[in-house]
Protein backbone atom coordinates (compact mmCIF):
# COMPACT_ATOMS: atom_id res chain seq x y z
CA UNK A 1 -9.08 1.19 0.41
CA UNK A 2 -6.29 -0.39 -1.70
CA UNK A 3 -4.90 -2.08 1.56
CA UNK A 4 -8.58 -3.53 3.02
CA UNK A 5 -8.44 -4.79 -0.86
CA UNK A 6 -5.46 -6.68 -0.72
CA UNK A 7 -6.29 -8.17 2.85
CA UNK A 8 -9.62 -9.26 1.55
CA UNK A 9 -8.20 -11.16 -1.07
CA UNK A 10 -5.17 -12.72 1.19
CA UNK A 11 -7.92 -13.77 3.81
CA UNK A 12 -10.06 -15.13 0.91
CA UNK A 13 -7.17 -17.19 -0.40
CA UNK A 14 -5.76 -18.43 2.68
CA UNK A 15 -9.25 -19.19 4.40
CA UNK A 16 -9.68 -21.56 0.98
CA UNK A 17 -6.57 -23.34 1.82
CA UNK A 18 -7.18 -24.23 5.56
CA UNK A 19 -11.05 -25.23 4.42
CA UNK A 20 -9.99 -27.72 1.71
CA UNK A 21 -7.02 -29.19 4.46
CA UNK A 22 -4.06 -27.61 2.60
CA UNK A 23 -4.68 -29.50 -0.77
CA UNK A 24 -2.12 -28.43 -3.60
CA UNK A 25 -5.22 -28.95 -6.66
CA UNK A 26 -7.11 -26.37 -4.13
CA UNK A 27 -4.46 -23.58 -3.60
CA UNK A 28 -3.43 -24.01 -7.06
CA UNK A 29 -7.32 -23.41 -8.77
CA UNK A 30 -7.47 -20.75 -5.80
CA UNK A 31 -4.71 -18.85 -7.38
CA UNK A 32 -5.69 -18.72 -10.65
CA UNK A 33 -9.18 -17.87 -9.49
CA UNK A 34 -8.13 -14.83 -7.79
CA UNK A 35 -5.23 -14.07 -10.56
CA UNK A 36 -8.48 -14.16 -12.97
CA UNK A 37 -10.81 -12.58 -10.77
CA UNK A 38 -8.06 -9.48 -9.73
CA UNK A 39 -7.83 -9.30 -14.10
CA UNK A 40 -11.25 -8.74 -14.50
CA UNK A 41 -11.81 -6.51 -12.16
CA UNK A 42 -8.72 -4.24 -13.20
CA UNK A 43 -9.90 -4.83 -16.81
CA UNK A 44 -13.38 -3.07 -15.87
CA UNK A 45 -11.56 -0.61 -14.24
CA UNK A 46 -9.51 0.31 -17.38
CA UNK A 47 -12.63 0.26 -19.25
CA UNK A 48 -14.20 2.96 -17.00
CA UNK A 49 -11.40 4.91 -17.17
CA UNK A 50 -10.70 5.06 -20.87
CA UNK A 51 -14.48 5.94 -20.85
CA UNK A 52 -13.74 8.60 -18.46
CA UNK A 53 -11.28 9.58 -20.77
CA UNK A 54 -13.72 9.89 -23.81
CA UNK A 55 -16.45 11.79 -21.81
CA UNK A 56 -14.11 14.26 -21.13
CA UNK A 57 -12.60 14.76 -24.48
CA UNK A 58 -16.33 15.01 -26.10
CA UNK A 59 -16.69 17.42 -23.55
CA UNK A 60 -19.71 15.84 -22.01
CA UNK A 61 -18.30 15.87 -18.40
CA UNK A 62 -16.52 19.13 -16.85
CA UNK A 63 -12.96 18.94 -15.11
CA UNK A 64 -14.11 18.85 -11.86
CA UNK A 65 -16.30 16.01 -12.67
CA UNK A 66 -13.58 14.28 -14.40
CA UNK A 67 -10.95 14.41 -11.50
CA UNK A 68 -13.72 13.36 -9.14
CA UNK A 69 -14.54 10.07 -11.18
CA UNK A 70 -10.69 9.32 -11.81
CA UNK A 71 -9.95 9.88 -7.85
CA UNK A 72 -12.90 6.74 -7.19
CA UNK A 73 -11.67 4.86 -10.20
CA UNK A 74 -8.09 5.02 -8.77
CA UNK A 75 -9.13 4.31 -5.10
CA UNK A 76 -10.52 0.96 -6.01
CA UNK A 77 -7.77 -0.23 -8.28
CA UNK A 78 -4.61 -1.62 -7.21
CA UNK A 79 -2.81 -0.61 -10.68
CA UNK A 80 -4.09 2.68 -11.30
């Protein structure tokens, strides 16, 4: 998952560059679009997971239930 992730986003950003004829304003704002974009999504990601964290402390999730959601939290991030 991480992988098809990552080659997503390289096919996104290159894709942009060979659309807007290679222009340095374009693959510059592309880059900081996808840095941004990556953040947020990584930032939700923590979010979940420090909810995950709380649910399981308050003891309103199980174990197994916690180690399930962390496993799909962890597949779809690239820093976790």
């Amino acid at each position: 998952m991480k992988k098809l992730i990552i080659i997503l986003f390289c096919a996104l950003l290159f894709s942009g560059a060979l659309v807007t004829g290679c222009s340095r304003g374009m693959i510059g704002g592309a880059a900081v679009g996808a840095a941004g974009a990556g953040a947020a999504y990584e930032y939700q990601n923590k979010k979940q997971m420090d909810q995950l964290e709380a649910d399981y402390k308050a003891g309103r999730i199980d174990k197994d239930e916690y180690f399930r959601r962390k496993q799909q939290i962890e597949g779809g991030s690239l820093i976790y």
